[in-house]
C-alpha atoms as a PDB file:
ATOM      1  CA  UNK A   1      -6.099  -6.587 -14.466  1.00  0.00           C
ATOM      2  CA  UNK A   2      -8.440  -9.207 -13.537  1.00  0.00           C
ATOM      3  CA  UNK A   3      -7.106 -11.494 -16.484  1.00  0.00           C
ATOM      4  CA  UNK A   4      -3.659 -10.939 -14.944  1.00  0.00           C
ATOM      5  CA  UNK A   5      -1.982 -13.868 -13.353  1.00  0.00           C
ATOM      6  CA  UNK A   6       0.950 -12.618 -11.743  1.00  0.00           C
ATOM      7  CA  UNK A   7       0.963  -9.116  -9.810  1.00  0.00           C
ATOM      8  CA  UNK A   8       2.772  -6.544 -11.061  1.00  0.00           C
ATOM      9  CA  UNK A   9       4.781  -5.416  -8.631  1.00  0.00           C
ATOM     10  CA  UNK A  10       7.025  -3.384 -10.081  1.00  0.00           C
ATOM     11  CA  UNK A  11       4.180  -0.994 -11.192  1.00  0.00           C
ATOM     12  CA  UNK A  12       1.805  -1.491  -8.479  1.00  0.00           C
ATOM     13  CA  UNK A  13       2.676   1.867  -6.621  1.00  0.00           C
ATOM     14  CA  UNK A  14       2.128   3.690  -9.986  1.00  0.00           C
ATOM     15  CA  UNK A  15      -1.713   1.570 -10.422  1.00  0.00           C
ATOM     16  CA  UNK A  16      -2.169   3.289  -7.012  1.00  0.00           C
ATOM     17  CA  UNK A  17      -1.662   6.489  -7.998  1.00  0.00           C
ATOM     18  CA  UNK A  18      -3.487   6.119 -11.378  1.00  0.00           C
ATOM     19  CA  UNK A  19      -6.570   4.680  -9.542  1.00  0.00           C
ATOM     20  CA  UNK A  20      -6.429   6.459  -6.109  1.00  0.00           C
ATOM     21  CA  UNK A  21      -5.984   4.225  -3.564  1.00  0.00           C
ATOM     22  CA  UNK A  22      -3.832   2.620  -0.835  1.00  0.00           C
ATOM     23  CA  UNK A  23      -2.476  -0.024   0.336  1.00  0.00           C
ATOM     24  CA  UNK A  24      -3.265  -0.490   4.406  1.00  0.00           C
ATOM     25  CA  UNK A  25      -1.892  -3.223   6.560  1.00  0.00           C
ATOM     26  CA  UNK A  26       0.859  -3.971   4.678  1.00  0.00           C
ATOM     27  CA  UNK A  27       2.837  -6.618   7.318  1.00  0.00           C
ATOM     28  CA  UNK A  28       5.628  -4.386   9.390  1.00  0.00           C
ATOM     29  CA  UNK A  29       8.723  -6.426   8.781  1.00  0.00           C
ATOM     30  CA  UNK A  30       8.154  -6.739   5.196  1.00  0.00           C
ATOM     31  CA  UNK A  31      10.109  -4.614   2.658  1.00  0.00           C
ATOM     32  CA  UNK A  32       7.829  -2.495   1.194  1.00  0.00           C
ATOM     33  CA  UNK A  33       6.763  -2.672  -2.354  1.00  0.00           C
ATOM     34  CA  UNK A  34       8.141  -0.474  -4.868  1.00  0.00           C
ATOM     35  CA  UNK A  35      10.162  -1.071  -8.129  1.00  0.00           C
ATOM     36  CA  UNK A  36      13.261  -2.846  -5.864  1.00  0.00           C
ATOM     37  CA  UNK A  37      10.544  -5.329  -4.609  1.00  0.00           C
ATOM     38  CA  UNK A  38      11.567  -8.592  -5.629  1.00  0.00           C
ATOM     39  CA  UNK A  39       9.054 -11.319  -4.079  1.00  0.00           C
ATOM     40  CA  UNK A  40      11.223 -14.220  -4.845  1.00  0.00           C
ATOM     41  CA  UNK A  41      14.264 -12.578  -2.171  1.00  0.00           C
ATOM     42  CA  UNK A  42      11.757 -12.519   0.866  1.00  0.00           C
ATOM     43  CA  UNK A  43      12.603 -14.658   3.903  1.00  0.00           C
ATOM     44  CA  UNK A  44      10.200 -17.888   4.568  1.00  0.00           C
ATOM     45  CA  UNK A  45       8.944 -15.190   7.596  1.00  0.00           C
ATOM     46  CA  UNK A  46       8.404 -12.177   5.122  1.00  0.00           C
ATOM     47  CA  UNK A  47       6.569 -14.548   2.835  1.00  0.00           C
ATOM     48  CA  UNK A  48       4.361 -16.219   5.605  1.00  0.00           C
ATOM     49  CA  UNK A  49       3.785 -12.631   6.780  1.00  0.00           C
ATOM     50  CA  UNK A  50       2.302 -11.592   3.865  1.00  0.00           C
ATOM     51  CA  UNK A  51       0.152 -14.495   2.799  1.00  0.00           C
ATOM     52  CA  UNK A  52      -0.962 -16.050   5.881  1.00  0.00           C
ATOM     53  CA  UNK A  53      -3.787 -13.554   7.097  1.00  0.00           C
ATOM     54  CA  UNK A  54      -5.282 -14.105   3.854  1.00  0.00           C
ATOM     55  CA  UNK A  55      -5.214 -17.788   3.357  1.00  0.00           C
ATOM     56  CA  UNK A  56      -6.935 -17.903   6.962  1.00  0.00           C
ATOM     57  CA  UNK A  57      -9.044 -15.215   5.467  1.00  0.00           C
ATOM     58  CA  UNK A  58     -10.256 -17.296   2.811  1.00  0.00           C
ATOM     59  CA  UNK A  59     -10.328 -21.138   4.023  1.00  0.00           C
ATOM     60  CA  UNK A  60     -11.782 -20.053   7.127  1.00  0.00           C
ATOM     61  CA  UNK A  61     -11.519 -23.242   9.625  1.00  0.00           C
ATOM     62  CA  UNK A  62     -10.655 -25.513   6.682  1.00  0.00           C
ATOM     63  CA  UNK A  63      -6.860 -23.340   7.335  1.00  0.00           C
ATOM     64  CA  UNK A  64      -6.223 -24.656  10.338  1.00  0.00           C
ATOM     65  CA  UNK A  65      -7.648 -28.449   9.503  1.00  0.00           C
ATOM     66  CA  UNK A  66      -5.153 -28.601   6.524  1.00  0.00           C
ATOM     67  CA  UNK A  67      -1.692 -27.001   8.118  1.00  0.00           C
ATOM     68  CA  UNK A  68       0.292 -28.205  10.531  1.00  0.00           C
ATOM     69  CA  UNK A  69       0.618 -25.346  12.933  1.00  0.00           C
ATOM     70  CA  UNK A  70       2.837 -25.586  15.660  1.00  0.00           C
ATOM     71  CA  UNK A  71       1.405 -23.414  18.833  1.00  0.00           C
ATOM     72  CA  UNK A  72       4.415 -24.332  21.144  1.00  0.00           C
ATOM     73  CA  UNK A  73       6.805 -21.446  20.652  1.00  0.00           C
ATOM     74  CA  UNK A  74       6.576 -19.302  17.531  1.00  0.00           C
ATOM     75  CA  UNK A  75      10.666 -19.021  16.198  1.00  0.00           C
ATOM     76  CA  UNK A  76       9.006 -16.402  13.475  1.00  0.00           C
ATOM     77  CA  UNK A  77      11.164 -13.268  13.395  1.00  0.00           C
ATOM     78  CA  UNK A  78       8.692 -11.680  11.398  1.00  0.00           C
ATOM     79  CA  UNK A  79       5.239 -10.987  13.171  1.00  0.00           C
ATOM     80  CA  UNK A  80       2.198 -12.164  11.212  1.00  0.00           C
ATOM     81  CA  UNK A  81      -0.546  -9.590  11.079  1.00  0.00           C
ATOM     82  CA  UNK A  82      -4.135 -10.634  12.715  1.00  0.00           C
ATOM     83  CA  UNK A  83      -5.755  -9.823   8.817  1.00  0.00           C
ATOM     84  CA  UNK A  84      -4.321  -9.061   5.591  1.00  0.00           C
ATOM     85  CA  UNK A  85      -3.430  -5.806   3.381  1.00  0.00           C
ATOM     86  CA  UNK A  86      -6.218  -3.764   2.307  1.00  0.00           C
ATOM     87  CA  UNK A  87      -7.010  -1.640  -0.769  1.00  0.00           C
ATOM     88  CA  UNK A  88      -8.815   1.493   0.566  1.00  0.00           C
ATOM     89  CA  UNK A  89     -10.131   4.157  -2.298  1.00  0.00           C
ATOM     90  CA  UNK A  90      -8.398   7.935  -1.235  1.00  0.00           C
ATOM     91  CA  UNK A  91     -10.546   9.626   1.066  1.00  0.00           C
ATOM     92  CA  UNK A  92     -12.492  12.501   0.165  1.00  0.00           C
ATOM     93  CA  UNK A  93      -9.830  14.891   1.668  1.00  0.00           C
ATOM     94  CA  UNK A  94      -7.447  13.564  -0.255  1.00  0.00           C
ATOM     95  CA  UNK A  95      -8.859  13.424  -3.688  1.00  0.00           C
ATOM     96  CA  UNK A  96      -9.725  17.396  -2.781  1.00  0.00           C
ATOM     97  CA  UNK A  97      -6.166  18.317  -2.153  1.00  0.00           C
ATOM     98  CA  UNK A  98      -5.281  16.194  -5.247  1.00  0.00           C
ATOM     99  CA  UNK A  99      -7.882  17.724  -7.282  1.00  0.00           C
ATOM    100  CA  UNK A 100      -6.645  21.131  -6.094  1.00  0.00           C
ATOM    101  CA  UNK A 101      -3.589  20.462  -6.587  1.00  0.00           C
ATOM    102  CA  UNK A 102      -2.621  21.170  -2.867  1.00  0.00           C
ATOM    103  CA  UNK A 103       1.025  21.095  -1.950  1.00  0.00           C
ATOM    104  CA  UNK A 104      -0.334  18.891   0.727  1.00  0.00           C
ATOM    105  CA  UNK A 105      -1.297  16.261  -1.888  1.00  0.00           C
ATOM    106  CA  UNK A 106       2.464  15.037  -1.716  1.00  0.00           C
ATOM    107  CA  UNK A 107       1.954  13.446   1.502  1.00  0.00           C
ATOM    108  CA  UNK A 108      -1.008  11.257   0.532  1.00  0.00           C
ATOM    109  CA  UNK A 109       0.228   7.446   1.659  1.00  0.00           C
ATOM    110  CA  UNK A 110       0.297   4.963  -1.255  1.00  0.00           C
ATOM    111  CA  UNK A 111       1.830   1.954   1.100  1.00  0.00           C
ATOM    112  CA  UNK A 112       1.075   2.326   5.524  1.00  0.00           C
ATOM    113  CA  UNK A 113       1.882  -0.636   6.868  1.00  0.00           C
ATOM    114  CA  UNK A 114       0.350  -2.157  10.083  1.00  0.00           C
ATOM    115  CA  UNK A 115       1.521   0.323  12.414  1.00  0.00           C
ATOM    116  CA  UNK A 116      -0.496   3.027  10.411  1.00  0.00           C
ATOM    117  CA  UNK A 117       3.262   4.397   8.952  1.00  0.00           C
ATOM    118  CA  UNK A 118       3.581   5.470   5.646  1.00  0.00           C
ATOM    119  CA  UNK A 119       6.084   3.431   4.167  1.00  0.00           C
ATOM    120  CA  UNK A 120       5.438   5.036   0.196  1.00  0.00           C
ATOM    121  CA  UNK A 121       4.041   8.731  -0.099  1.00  0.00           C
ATOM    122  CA  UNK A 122       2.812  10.678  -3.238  1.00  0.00           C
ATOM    123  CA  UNK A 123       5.918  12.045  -3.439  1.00  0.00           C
ATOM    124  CA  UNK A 124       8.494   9.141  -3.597  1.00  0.00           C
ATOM    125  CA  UNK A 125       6.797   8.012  -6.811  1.00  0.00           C
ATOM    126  CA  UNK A 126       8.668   9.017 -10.271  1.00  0.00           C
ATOM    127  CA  UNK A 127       5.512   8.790 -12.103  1.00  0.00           C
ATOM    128  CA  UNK A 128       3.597  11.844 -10.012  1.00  0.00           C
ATOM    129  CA  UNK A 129       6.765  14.033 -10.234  1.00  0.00           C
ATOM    130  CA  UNK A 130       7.055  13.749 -13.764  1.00  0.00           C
ATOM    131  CA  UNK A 131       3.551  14.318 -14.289  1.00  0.00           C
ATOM    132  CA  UNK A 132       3.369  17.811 -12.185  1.00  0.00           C
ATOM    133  CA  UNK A 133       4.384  21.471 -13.252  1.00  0.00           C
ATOM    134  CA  UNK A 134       8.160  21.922 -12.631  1.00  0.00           C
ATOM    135  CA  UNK A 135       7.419  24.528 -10.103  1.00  0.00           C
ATOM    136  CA  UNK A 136       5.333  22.539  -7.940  1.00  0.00           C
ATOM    137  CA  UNK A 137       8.246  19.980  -6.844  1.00  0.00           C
ATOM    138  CA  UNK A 138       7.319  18.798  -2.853  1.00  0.00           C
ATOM    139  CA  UNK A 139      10.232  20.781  -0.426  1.00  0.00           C
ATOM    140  CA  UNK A 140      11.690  19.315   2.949  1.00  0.00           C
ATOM    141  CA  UNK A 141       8.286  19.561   4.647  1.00  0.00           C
ATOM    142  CA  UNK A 142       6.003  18.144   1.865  1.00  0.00           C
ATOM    143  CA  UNK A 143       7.944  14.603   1.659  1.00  0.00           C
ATOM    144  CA  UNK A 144       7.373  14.239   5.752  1.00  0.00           C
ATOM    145  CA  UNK A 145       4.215  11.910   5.485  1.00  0.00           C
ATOM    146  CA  UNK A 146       0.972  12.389   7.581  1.00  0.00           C
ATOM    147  CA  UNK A 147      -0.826  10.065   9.524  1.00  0.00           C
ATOM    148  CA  UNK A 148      -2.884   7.826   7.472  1.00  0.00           C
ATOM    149  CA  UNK A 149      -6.779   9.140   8.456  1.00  0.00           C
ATOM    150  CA  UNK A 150      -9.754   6.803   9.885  1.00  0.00           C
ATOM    151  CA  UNK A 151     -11.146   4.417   6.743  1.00  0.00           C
ATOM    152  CA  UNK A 152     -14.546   6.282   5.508  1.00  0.00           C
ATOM    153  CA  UNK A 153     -16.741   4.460   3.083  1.00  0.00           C
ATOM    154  CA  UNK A 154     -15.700   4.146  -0.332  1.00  0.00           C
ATOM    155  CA  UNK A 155     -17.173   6.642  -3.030  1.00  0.00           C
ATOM    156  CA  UNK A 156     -17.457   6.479  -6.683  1.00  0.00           C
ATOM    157  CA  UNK A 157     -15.938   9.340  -8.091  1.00  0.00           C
ATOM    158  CA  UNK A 158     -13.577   8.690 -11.292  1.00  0.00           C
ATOM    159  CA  UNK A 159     -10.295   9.283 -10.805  1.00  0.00           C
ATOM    160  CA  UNK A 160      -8.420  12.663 -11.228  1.00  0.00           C
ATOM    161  CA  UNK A 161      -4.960  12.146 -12.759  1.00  0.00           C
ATOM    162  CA  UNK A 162      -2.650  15.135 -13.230  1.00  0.00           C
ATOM    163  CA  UNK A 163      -1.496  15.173 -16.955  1.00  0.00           C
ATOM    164  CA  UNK A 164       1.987  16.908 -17.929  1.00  0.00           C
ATOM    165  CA  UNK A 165       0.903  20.533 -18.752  1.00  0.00           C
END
């Protein structure tokens, strides 16, 4: 992916899944990212939401030097986060109930956004269904997501990917 230019959007929840991880921060007021994601139909707020914290991220003081920014009233309907998304690797406990193959593993977050809700869950993405036994579709209780837990350090296990029995 590094070669990559543009991000694939469409089949970013699925590179989640493949590679374990979530995305954390991910600006409120945004529409989440899925396959209806269409970057080019965000707002001028939605897109300043998103790509702001890490421009200031990146160019440091040299951010503020080369924008205009205008502190007297802020007419942005869309609050800008203080820093940007984060990839976080699955924590332990989740790659365990994964591994297992715990009914719990439907509620593992894919997308939280900056008010620690899960906006995309195991369960919402096709490409997990299809790839677990027909008996083990999530009920009522399993699609209801769980908190996102406290970051822990990252660890370098390979990924675990259910194949179609």
């Amino acid at each position: 992916m590094s070669a990559q230019r543009n991000v694939p959007w469409k089949s970013l929840l699925n590179l989640l899944y493949m590679h374990q991880y979530t995305i954390v921060d991910w600006p409120a007021a945004v529409p989440a990212v899925g396959l209806d994601f269409n970057i080019k139909g965000l707002s001028a707020d939605e897109l300043h939401a998103l790509t702001v914290p890490f421009l200031k991220e990146q160019m440091g003081a040299y951010f503020h030097s080369e924008v205009h920014v205008e502190d007297e009233g802020d007419d942005s309907l869309v609050p800008v986060p203080m820093a940007s998304f984060d990839l976080r690797e699955w924590t332990p406990e989740q790659k365990e109930l994964f591994k297992m193959v715990s009914p719990e593993m439907f509620k593992i977050p894919l997308l939280v956004n900056t008010f620690n809700q899960p906006l995309c869950i195991l369960s919402d993405l096709q490409a997990f269904i299809k790839a677990i036994p027909k008996s083990m579709g999530p009920s009522d209780s399993e699609r209801t997501p769980s908190p996102l837990p406290p970051s822990s350090p990252p660890v370098q296990d390979s990924p675990q990917l259910l194949v179609p029995a």
